[in-house]
PDB file of N, CA and C in Angstrom:
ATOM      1  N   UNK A   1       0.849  -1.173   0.000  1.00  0.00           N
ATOM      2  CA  UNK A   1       0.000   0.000   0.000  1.00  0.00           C
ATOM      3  C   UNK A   1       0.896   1.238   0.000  1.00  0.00           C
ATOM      4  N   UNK A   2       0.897   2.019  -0.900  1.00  0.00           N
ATOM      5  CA  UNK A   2       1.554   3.328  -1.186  1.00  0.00           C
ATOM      6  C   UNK A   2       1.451   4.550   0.193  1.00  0.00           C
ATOM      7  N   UNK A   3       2.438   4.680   0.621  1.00  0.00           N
ATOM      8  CA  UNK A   3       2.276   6.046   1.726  1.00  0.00           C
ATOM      9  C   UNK A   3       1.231   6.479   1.951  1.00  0.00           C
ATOM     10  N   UNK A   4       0.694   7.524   0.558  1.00  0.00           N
ATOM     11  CA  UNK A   4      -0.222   8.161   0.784  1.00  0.00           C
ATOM     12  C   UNK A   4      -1.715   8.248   0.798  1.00  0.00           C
ATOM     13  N   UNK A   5      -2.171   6.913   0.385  1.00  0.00           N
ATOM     14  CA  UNK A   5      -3.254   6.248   0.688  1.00  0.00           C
ATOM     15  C   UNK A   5      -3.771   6.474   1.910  1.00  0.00           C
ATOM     16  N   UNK A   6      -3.134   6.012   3.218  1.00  0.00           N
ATOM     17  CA  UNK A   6      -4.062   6.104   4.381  1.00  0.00           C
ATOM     18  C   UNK A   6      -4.163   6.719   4.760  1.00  0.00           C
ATOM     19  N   UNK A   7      -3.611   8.246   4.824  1.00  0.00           N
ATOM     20  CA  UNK A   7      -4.672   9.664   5.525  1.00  0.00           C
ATOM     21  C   UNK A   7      -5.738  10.022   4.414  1.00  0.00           C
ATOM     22  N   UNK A   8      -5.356   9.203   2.872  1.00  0.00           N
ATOM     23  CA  UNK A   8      -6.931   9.857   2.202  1.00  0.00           C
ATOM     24  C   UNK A   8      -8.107   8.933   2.817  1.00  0.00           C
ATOM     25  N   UNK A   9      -7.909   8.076   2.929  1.00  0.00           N
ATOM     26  CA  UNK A   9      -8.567   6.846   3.932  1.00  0.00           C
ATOM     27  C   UNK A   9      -9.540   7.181   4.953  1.00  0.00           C
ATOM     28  N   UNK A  10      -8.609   7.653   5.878  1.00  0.00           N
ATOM     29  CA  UNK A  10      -8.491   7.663   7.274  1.00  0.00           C
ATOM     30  C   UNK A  10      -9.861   8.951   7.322  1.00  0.00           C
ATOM     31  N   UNK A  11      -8.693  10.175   6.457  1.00  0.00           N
ATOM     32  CA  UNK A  11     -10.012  11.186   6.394  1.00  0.00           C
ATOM     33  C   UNK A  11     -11.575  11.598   5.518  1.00  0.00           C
ATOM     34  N   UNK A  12     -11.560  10.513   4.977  1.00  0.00           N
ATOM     35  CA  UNK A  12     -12.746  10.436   4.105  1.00  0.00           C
ATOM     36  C   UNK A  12     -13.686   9.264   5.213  1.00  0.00           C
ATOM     37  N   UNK A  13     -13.140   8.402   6.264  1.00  0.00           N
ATOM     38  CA  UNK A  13     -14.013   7.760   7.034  1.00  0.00           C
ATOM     39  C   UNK A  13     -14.377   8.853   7.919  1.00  0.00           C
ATOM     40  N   UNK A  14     -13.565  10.157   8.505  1.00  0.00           N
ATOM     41  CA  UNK A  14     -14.149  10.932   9.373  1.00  0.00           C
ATOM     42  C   UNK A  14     -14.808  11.506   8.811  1.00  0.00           C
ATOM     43  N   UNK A  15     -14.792  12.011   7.584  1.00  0.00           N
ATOM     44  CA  UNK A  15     -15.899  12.959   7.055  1.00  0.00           C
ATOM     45  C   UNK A  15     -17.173  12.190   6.672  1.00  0.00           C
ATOM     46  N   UNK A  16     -17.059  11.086   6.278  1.00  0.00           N
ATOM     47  CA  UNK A  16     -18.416  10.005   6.301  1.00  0.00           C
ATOM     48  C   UNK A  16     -19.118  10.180   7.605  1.00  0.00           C
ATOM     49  N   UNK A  17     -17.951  10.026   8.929  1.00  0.00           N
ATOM     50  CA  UNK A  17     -18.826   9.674   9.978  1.00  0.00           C
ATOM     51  C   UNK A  17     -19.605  10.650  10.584  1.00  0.00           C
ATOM     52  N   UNK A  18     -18.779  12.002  10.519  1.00  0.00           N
ATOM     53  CA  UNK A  18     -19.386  13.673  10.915  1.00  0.00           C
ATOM     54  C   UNK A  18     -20.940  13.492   9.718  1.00  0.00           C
ATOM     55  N   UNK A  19     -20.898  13.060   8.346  1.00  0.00           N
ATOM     56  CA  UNK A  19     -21.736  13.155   7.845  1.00  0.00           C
ATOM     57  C   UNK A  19     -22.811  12.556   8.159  1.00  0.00           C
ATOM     58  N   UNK A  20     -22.699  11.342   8.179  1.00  0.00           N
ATOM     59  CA  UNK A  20     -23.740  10.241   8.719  1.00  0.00           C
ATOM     60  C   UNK A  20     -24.577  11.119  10.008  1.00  0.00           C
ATOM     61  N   UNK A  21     -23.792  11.242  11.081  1.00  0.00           N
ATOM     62  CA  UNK A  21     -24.000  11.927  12.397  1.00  0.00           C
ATOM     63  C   UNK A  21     -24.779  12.990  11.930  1.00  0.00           C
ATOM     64  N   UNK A  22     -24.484  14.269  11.362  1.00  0.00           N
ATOM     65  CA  UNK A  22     -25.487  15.323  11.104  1.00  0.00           C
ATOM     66  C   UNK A  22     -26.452  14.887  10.406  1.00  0.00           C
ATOM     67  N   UNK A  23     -26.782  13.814   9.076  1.00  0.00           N
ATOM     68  CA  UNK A  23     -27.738  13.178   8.927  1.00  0.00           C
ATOM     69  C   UNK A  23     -28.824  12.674   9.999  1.00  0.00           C
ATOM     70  N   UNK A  24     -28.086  12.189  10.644  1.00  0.00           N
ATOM     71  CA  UNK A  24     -28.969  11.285  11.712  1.00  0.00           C
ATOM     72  C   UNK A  24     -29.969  12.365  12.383  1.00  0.00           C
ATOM     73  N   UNK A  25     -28.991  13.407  13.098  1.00  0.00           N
ATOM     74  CA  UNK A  25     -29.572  14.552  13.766  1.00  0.00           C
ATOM     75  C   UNK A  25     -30.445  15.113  13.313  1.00  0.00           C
ATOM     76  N   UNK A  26     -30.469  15.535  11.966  1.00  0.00           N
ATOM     77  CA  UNK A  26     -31.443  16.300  10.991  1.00  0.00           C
ATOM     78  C   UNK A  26     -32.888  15.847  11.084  1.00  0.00           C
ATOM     79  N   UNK A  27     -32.589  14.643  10.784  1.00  0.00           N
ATOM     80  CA  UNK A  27     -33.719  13.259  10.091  1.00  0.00           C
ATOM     81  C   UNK A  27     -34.323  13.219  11.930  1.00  0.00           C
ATOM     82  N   UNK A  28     -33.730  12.973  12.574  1.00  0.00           N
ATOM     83  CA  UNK A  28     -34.490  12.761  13.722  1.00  0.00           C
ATOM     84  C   UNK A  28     -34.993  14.096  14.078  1.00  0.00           C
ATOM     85  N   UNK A  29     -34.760  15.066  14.284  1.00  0.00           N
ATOM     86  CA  UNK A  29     -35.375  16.477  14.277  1.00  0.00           C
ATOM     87  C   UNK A  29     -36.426  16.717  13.639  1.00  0.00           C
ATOM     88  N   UNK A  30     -36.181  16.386  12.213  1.00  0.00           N
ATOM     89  CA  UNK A  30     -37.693  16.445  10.987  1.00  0.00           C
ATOM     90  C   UNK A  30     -38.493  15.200  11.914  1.00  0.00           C
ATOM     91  N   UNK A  31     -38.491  14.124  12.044  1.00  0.00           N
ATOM     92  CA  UNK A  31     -39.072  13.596  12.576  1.00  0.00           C
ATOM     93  C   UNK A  31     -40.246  13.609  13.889  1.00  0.00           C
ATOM     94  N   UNK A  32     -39.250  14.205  14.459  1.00  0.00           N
ATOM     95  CA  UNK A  32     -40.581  14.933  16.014  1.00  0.00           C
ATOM     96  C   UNK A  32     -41.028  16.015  15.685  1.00  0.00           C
ATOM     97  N   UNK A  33     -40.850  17.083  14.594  1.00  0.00           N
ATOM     98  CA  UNK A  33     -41.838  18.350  14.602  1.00  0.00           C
ATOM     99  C   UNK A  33     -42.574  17.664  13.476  1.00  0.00           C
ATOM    100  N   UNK A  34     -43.418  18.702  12.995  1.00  0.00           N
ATOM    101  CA  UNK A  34     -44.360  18.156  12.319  1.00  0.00           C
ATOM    102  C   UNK A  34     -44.456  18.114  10.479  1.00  0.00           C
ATOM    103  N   UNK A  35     -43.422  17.800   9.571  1.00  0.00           N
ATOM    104  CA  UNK A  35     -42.977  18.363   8.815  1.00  0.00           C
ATOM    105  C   UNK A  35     -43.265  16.821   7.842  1.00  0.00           C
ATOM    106  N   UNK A  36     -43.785  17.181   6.657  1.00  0.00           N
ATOM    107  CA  UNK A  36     -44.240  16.512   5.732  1.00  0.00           C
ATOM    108  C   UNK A  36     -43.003  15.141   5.502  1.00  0.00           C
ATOM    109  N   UNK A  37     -43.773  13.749   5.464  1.00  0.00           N
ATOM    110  CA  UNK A  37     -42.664  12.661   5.260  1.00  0.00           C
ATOM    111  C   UNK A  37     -42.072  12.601   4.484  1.00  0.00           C
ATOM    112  N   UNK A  38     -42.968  13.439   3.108  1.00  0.00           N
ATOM    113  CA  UNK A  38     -41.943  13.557   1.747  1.00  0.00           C
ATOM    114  C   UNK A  38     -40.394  14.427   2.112  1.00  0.00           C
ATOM    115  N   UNK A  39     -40.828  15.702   2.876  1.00  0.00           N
ATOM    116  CA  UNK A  39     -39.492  16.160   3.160  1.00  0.00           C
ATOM    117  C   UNK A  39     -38.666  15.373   3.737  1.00  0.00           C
ATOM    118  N   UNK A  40     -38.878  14.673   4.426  1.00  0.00           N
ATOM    119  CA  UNK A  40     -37.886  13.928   5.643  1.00  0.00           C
ATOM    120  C   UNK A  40     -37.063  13.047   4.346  1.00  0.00           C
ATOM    121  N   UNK A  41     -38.009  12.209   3.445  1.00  0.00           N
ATOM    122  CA  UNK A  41     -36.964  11.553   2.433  1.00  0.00           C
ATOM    123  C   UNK A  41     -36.787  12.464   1.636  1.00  0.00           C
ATOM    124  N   UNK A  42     -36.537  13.377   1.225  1.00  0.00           N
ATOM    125  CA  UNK A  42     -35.589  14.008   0.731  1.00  0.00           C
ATOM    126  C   UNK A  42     -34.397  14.524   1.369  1.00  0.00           C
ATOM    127  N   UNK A  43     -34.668  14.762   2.312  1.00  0.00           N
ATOM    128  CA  UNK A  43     -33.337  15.094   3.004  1.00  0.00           C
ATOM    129  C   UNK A  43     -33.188  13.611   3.210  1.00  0.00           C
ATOM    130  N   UNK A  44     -33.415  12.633   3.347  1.00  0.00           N
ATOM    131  CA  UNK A  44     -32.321  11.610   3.548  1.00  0.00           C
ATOM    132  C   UNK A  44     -31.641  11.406   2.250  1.00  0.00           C
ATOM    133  N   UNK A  45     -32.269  11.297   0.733  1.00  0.00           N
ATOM    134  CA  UNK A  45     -31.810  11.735  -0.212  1.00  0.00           C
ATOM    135  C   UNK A  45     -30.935  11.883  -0.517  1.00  0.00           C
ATOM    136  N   UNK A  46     -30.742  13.517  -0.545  1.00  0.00           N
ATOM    137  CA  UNK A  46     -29.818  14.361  -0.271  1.00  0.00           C
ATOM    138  C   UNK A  46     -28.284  13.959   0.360  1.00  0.00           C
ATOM    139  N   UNK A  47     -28.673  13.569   1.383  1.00  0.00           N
ATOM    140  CA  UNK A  47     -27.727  12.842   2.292  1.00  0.00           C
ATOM    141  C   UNK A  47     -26.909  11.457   2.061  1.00  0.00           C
ATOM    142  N   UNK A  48     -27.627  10.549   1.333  1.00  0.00           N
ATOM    143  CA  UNK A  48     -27.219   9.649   0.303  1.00  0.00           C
ATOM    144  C   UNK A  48     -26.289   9.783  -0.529  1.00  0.00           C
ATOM    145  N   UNK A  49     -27.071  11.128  -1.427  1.00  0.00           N
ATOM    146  CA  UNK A  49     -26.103  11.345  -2.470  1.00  0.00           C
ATOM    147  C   UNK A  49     -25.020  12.208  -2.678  1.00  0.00           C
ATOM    148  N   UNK A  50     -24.894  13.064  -1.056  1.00  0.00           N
ATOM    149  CA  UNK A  50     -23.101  13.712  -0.591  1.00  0.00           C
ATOM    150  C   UNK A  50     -22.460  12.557  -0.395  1.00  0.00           C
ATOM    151  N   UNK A  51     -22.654  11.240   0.276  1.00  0.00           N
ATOM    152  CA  UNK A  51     -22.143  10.190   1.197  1.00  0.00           C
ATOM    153  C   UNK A  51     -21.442   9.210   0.139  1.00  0.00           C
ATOM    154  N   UNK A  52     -22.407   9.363  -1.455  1.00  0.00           N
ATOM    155  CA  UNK A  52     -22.041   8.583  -2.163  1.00  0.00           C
ATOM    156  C   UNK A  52     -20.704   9.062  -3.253  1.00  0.00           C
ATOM    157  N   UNK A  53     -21.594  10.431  -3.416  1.00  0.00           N
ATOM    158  CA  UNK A  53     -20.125  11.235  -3.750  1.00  0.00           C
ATOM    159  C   UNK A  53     -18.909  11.490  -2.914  1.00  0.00           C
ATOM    160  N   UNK A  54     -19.064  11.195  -2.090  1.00  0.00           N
ATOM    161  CA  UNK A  54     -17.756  11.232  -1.197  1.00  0.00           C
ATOM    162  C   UNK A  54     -17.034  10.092  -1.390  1.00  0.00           C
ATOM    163  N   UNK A  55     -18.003   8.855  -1.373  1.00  0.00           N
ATOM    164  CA  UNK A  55     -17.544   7.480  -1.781  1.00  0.00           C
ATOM    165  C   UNK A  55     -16.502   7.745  -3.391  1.00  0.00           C
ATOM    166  N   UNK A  56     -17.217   8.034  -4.156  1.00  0.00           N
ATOM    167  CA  UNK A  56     -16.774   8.299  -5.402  1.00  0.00           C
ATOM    168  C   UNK A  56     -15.603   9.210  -5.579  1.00  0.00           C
ATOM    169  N   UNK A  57     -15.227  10.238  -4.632  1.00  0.00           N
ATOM    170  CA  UNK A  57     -13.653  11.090  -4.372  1.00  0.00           C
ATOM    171  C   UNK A  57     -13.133  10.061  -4.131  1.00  0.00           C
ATOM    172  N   UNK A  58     -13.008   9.613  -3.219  1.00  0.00           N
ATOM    173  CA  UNK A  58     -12.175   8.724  -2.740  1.00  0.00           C
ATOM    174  C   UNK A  58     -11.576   7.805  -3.549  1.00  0.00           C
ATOM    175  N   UNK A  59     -12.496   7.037  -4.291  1.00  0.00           N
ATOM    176  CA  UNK A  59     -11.928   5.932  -5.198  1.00  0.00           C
ATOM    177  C   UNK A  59     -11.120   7.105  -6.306  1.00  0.00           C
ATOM    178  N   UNK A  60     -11.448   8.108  -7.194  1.00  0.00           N
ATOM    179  CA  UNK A  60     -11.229   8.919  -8.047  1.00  0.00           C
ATOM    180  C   UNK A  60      -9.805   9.514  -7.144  1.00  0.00           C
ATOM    181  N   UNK A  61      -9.564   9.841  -5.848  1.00  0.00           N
ATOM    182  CA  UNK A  61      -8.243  10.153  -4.961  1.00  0.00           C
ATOM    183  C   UNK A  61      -7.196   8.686  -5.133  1.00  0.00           C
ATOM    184  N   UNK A  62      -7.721   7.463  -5.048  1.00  0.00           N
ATOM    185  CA  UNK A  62      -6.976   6.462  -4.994  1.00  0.00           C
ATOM    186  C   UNK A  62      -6.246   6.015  -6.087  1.00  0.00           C
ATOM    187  N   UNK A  63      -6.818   6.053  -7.245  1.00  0.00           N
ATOM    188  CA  UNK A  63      -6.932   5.740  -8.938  1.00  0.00           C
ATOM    189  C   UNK A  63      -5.638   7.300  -9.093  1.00  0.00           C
ATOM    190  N   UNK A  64      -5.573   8.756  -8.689  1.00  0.00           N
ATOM    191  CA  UNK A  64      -5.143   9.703  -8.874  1.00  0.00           C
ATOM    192  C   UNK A  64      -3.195   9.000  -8.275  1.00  0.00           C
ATOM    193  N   UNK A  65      -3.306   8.944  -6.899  1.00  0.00           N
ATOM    194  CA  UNK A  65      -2.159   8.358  -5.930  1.00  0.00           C
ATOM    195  C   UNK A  65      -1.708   7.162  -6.792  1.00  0.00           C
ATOM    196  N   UNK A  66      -2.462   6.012  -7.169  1.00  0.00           N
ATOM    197  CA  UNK A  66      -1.693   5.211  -7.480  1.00  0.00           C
ATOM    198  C   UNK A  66      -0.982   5.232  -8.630  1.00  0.00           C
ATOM    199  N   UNK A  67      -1.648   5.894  -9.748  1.00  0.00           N
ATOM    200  CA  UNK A  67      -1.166   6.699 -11.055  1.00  0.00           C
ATOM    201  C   UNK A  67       0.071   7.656 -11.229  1.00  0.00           C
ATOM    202  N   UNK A  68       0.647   7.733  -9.655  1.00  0.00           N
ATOM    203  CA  UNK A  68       1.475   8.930  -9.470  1.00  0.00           C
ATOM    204  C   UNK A  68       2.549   8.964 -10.100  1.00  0.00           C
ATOM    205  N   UNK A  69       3.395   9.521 -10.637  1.00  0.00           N
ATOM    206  CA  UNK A  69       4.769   9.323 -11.084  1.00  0.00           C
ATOM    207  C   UNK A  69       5.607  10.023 -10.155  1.00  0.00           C
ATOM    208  N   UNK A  70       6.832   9.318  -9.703  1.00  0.00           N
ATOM    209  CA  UNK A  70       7.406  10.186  -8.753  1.00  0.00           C
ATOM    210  C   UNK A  70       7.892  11.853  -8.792  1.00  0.00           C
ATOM    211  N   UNK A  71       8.025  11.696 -10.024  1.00  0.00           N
ATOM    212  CA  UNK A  71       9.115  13.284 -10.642  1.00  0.00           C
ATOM    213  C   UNK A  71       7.658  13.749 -11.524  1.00  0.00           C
ATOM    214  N   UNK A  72       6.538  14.164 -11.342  1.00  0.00           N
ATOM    215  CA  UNK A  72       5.666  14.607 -11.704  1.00  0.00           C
ATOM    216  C   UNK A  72       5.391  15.847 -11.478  1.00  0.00           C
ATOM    217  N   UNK A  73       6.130  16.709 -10.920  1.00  0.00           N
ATOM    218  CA  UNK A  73       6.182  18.177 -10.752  1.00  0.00           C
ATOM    219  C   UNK A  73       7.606  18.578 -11.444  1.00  0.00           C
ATOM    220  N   UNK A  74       7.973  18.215 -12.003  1.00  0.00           N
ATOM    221  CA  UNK A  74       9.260  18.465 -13.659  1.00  0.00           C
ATOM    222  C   UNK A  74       8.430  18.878 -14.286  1.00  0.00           C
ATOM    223  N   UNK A  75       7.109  18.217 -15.007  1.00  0.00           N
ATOM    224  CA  UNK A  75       6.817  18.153 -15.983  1.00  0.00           C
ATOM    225  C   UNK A  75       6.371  19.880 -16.126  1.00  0.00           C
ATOM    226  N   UNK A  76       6.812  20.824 -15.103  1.00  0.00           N
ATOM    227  CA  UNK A  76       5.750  22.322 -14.678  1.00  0.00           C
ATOM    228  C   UNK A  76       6.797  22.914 -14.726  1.00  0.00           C
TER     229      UNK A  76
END
């Protein structure tokens, strides 16, 4: 496994987990006031599809790192 792999790792699981967490909070909030169910799935939605795009940096960060060439700032 290349160096720089595991802090992109490491910090794309914390930002999942801060995400998930304010999800949760949101969704349970819409939940006890009185606010239409359609809204509530949309904001979970919503929330899906940052979580999934985040999924999708990550692999697109990994594919970038492993592609690296060492002397790749010559080419500038």
């Amino acid at each position: 496994m290349k160096k720089g792999l595991i802090p992109v790792i490491i910090i794309t699981i914390i930002v999942a987990a801060f995400l998930i967490l304010y999800a949760l909070g949101i969704t349970m909030g819409l939940l006890v006031s009185n606010v239409p169910f359609i809204a509530i799935i949309l904001v979970v939605v919503v929330f899906i599809i940052l979580l999934t795009m985040l999924v999708m940096t990550l692999i697109e960060r990994i594919k970038e790192i492993k592609g690296e060439d060492k002397d790749d700032i010559s080419k500038y």
